[in-house]
C-alpha atoms as a PDB file:
ATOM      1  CA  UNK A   1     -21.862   5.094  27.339  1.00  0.00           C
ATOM      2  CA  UNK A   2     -22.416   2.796  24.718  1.00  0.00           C
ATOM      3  CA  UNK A   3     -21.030   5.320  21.627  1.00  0.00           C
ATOM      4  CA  UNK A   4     -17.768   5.605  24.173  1.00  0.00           C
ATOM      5  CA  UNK A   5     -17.209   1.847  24.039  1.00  0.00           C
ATOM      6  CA  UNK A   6     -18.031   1.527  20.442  1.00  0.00           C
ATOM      7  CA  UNK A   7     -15.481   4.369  19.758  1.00  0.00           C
ATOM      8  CA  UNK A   8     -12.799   2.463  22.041  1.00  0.00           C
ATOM      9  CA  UNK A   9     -13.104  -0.965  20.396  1.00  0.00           C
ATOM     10  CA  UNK A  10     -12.890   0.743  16.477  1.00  0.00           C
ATOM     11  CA  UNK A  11      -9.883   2.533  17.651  1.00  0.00           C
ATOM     12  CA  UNK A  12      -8.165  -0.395  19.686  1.00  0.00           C
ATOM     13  CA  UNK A  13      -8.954  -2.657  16.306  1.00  0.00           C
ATOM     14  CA  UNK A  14      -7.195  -0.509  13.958  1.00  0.00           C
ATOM     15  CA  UNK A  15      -4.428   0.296  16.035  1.00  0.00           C
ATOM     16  CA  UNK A  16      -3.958  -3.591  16.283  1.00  0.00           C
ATOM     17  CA  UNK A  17      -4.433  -3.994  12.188  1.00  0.00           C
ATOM     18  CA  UNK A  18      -1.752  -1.334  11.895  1.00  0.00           C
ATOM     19  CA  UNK A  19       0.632  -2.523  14.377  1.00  0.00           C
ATOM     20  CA  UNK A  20       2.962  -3.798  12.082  1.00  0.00           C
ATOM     21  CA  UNK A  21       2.568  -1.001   9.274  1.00  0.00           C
ATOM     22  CA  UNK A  22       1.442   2.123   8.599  1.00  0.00           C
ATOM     23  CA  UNK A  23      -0.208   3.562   5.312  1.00  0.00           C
ATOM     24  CA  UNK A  24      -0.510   7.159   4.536  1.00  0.00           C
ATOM     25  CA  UNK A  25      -0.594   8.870   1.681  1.00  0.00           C
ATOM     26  CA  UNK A  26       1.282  12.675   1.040  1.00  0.00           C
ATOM     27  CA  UNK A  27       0.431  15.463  -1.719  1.00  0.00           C
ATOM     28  CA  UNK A  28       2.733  18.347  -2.209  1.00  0.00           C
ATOM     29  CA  UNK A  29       4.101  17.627   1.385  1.00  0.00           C
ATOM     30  CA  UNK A  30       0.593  16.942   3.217  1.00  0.00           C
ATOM     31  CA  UNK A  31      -0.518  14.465   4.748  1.00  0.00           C
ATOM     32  CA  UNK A  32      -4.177  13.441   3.231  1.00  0.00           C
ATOM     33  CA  UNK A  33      -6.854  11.968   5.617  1.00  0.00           C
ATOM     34  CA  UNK A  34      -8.110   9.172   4.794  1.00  0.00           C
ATOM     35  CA  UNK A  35     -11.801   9.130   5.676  1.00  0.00           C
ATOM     36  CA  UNK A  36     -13.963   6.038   5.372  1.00  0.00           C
ATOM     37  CA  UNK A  37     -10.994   4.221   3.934  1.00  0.00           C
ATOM     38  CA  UNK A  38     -10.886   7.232   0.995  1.00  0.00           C
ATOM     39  CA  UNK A  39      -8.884   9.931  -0.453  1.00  0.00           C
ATOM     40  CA  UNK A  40      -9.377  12.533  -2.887  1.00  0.00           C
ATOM     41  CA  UNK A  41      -6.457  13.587  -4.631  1.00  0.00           C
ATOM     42  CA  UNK A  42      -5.236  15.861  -7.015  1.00  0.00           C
ATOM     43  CA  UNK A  43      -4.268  14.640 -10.499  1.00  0.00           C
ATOM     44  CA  UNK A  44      -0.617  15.222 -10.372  1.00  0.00           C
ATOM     45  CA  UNK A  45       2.351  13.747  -8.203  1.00  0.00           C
ATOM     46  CA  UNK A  46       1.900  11.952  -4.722  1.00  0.00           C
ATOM     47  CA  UNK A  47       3.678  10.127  -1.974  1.00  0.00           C
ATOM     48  CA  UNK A  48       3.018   6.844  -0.632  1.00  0.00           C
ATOM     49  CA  UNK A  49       4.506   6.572   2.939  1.00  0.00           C
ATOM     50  CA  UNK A  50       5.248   3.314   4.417  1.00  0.00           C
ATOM     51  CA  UNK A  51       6.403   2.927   7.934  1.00  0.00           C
ATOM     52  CA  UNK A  52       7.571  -0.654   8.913  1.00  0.00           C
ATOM     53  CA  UNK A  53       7.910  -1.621  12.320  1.00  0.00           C
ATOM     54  CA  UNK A  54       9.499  -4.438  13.068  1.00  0.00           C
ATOM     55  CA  UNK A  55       8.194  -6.246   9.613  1.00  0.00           C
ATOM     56  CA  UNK A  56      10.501  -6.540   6.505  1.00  0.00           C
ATOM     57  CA  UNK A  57       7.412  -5.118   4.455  1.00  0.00           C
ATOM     58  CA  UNK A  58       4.445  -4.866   3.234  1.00  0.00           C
ATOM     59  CA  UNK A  59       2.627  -5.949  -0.662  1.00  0.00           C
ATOM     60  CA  UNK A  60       0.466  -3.614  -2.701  1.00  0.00           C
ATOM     61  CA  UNK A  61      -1.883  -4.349  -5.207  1.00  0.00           C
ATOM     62  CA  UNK A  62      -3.090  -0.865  -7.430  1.00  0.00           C
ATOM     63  CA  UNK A  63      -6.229  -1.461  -9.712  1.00  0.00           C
ATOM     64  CA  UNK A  64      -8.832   0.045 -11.215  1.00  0.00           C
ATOM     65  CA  UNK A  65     -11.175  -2.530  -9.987  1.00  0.00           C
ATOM     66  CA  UNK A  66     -12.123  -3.387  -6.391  1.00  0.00           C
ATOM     67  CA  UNK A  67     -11.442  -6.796  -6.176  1.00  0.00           C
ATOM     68  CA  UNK A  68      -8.839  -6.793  -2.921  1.00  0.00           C
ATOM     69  CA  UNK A  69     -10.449  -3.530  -1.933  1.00  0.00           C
ATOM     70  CA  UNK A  70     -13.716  -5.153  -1.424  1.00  0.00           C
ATOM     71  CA  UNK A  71     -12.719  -7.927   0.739  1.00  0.00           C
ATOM     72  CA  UNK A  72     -14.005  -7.774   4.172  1.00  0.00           C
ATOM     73  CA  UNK A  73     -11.385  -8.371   6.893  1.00  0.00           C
ATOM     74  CA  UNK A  74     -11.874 -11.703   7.337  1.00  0.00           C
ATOM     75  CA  UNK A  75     -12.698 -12.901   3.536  1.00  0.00           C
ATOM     76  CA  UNK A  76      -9.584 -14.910   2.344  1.00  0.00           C
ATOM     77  CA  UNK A  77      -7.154 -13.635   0.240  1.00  0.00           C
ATOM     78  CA  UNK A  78      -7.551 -15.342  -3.410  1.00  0.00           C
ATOM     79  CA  UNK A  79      -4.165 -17.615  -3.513  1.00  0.00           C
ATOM     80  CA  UNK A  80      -2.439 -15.784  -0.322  1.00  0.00           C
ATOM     81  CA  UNK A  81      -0.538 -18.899  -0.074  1.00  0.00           C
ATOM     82  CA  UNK A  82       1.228 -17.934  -3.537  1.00  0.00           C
ATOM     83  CA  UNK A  83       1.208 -14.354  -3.142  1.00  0.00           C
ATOM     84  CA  UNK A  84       5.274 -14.265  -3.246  1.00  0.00           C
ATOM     85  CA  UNK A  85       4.361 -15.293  -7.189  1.00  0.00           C
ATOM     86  CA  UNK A  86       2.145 -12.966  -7.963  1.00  0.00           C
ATOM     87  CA  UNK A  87       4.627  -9.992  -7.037  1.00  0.00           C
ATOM     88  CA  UNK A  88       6.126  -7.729  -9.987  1.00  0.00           C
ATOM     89  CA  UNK A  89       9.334  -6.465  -9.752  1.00  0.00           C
ATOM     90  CA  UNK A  90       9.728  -2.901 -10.009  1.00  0.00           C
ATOM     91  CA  UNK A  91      12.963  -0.826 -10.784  1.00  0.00           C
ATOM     92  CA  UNK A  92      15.161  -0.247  -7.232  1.00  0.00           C
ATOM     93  CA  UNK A  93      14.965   2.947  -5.965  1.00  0.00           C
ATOM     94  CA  UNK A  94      11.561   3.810  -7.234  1.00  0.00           C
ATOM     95  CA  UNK A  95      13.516   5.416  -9.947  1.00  0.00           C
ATOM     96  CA  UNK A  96      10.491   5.841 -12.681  1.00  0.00           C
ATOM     97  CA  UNK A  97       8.298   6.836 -10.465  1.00  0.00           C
ATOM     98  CA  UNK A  98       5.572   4.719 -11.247  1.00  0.00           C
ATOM     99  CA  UNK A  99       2.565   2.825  -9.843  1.00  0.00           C
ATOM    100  CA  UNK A 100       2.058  -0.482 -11.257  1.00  0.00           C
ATOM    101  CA  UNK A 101      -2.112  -1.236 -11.955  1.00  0.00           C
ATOM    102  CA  UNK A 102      -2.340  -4.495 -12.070  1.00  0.00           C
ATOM    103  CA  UNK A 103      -5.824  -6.546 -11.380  1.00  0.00           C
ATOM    104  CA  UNK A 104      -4.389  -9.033  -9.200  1.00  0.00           C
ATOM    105  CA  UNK A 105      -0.760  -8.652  -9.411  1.00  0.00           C
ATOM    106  CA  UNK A 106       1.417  -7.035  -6.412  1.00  0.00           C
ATOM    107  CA  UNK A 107       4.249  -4.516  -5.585  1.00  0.00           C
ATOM    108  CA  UNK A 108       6.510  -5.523  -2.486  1.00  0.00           C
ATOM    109  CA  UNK A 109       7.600  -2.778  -0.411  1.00  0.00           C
ATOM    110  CA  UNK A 110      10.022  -3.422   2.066  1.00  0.00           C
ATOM    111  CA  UNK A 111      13.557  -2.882   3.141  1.00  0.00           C
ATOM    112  CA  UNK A 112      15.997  -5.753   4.509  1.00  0.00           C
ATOM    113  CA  UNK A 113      19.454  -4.078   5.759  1.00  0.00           C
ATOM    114  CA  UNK A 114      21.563  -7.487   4.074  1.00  0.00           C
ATOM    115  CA  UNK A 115      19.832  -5.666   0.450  1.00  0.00           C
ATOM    116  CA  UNK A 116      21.608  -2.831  -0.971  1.00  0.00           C
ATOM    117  CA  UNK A 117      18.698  -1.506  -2.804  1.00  0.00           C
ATOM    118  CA  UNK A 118      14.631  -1.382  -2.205  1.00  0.00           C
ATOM    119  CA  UNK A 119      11.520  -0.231  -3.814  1.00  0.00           C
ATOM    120  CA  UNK A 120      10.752   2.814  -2.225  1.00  0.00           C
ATOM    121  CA  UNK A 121      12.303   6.449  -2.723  1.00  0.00           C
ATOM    122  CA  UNK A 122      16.139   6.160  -2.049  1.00  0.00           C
ATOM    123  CA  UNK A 123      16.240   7.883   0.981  1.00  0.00           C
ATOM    124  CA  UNK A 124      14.844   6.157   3.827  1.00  0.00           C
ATOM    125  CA  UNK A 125      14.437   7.527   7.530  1.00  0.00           C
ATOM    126  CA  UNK A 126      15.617   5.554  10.496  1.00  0.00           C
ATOM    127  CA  UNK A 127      13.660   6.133  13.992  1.00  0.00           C
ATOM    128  CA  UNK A 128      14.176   3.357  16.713  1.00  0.00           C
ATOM    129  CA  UNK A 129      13.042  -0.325  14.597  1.00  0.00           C
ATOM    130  CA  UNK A 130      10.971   1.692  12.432  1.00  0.00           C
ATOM    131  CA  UNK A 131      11.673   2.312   8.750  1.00  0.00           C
ATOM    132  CA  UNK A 132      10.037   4.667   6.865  1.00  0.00           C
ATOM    133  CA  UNK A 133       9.802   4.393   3.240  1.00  0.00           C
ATOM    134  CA  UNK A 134       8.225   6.348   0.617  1.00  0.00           C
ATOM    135  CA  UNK A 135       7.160   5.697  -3.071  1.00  0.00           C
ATOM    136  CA  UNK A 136       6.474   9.046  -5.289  1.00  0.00           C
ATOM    137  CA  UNK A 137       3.951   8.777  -8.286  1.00  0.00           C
ATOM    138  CA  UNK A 138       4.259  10.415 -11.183  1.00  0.00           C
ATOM    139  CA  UNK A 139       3.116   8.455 -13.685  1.00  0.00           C
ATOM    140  CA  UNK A 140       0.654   4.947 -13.580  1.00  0.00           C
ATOM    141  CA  UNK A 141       2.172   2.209 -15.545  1.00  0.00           C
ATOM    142  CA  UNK A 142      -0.825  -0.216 -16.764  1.00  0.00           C
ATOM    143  CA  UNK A 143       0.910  -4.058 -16.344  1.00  0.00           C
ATOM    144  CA  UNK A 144      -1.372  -5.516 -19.408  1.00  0.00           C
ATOM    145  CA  UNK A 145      -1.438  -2.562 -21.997  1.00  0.00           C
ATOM    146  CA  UNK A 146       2.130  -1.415 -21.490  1.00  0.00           C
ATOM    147  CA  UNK A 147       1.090   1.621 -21.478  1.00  0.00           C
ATOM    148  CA  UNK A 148       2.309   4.465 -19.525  1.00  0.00           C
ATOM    149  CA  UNK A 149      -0.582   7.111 -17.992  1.00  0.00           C
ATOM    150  CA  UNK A 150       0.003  10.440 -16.353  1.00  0.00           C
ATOM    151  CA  UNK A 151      -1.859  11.222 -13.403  1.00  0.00           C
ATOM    152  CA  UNK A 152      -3.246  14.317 -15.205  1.00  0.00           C
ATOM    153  CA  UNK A 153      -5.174  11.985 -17.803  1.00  0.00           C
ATOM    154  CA  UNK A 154      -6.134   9.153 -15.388  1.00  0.00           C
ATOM    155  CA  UNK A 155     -10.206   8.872 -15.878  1.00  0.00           C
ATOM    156  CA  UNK A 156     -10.295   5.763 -13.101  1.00  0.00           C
ATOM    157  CA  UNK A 157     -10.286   5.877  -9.683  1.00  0.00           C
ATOM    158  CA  UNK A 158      -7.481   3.812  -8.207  1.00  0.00           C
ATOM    159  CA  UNK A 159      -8.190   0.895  -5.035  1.00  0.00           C
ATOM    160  CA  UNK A 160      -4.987   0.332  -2.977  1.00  0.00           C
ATOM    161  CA  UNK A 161      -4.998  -3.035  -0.583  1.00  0.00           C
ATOM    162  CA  UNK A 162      -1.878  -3.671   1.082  1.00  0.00           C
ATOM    163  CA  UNK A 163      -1.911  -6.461   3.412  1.00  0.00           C
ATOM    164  CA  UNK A 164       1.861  -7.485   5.674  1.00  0.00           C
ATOM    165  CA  UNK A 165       2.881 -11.317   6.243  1.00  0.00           C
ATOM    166  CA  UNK A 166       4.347 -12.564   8.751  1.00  0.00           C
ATOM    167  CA  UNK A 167       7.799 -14.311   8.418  1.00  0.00           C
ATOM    168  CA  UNK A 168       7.186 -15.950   4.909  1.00  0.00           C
ATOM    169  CA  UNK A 169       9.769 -18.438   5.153  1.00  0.00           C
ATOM    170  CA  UNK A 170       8.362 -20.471   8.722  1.00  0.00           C
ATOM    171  CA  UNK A 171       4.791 -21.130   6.953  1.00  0.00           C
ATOM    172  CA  UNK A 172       3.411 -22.680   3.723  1.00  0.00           C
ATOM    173  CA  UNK A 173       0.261 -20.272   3.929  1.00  0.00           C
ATOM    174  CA  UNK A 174       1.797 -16.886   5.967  1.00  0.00           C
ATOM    175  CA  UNK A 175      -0.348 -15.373   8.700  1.00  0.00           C
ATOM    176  CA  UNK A 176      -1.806 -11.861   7.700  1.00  0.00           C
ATOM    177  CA  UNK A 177      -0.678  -9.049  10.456  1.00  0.00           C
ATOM    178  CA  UNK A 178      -2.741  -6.645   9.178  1.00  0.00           C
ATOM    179  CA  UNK A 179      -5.128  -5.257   6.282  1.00  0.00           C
ATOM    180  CA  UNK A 180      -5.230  -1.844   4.801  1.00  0.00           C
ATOM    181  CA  UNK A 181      -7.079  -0.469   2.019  1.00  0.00           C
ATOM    182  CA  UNK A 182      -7.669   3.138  -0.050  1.00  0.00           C
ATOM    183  CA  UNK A 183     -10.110   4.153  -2.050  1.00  0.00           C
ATOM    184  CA  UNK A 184      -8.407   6.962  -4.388  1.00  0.00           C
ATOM    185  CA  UNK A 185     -10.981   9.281  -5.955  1.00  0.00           C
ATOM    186  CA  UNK A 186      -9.684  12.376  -7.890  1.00  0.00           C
ATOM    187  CA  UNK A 187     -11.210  15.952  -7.490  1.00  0.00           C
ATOM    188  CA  UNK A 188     -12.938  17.208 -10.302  1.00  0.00           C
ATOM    189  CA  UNK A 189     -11.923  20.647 -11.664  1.00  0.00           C
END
């Protein structure tokens, strides 16, 4: 009885911590599991799938190091309240295909219908007040060095944290509607 109820209150908590979004993450058309908040991918292209529902979107931070990755859900966010700031602009459409690594930088994923253009893949997909978005990697694009790096010669692992506001605009510090976070190993030939 008691491994039922623990099994019923981990799945009702991240169904309520993904309410808002959902994170998965695609390689050559398949869904990967993530398992223990990790992935193991193969070093070439992938998808990062976004859905939205009811939320305008979502920030990403991409590092090599764990620092977002190895917050605990209720450790603060280090300068949440400026996190609109600290958010890179990346080309519309997804065009170049690239993941921005960045320590403590983030990417803003989102779509807003009075925009003509987003972040994610062109094509988006439409189901009831859902949006689905999706980002394709190719290449990682290192914010400090400049520097350009194809998946096939990335030696790091990668730690994704996403994390969705609420409506930025009512609040000085915005209320967090949910955490999500990937630890991106990749398989060894």
């Amino acid at each position: 009885m008691t491994y039922i109820a623990l099994v019923f209150l981990l799945g009702f908590r991240t169904e309520c911590s993904a309410q808002k979004f959902k994170i998965e993450i695609l390689q050559e058309g398949k869904i990967i599991e993530v398992i223990d908040e990790m992935i193991e991918l193969e070093k070439k292209e992938f998808q990062i799938r976004v859905t939205l529902k009811k939320q305008e979107g979502v920030f990403m931070n991409a590092s090599y190091q764990k620092d977002y990755y190895a917050l605990k859900p209720s450790d603060p966010i280090k300068d949440y309240e400026y996190i609109d700031l600290k958010t890179m602009a990346e080309v519309e459409f997804n065009t170049d295909k690239e993941l921005f690594i960045h320590d403590e930088y983030f990417n803003y994923l989102f779509y807003n219908k009075a925009k003509n253009w987003h972040r994610f893949d062109k094509e988006l997909v439409f189901k009831g007040k859902k949006v689905i978005g999706t980002k394709t990697v190719q290449n990682l694009w290192g914010v400090n060095n400049k520097e350009t790096t194809k998946l096939k010669d990335v030696k790091k692992d990668i730690y994704l944290f996403f994390v969705a506001p609420n409506d930025r605009s009512k609040e000085k510090v915005p209320k967090e509607l949910g955490r999500y976070k990937i630890h991106v190993k990749w398989k060894r030939f």
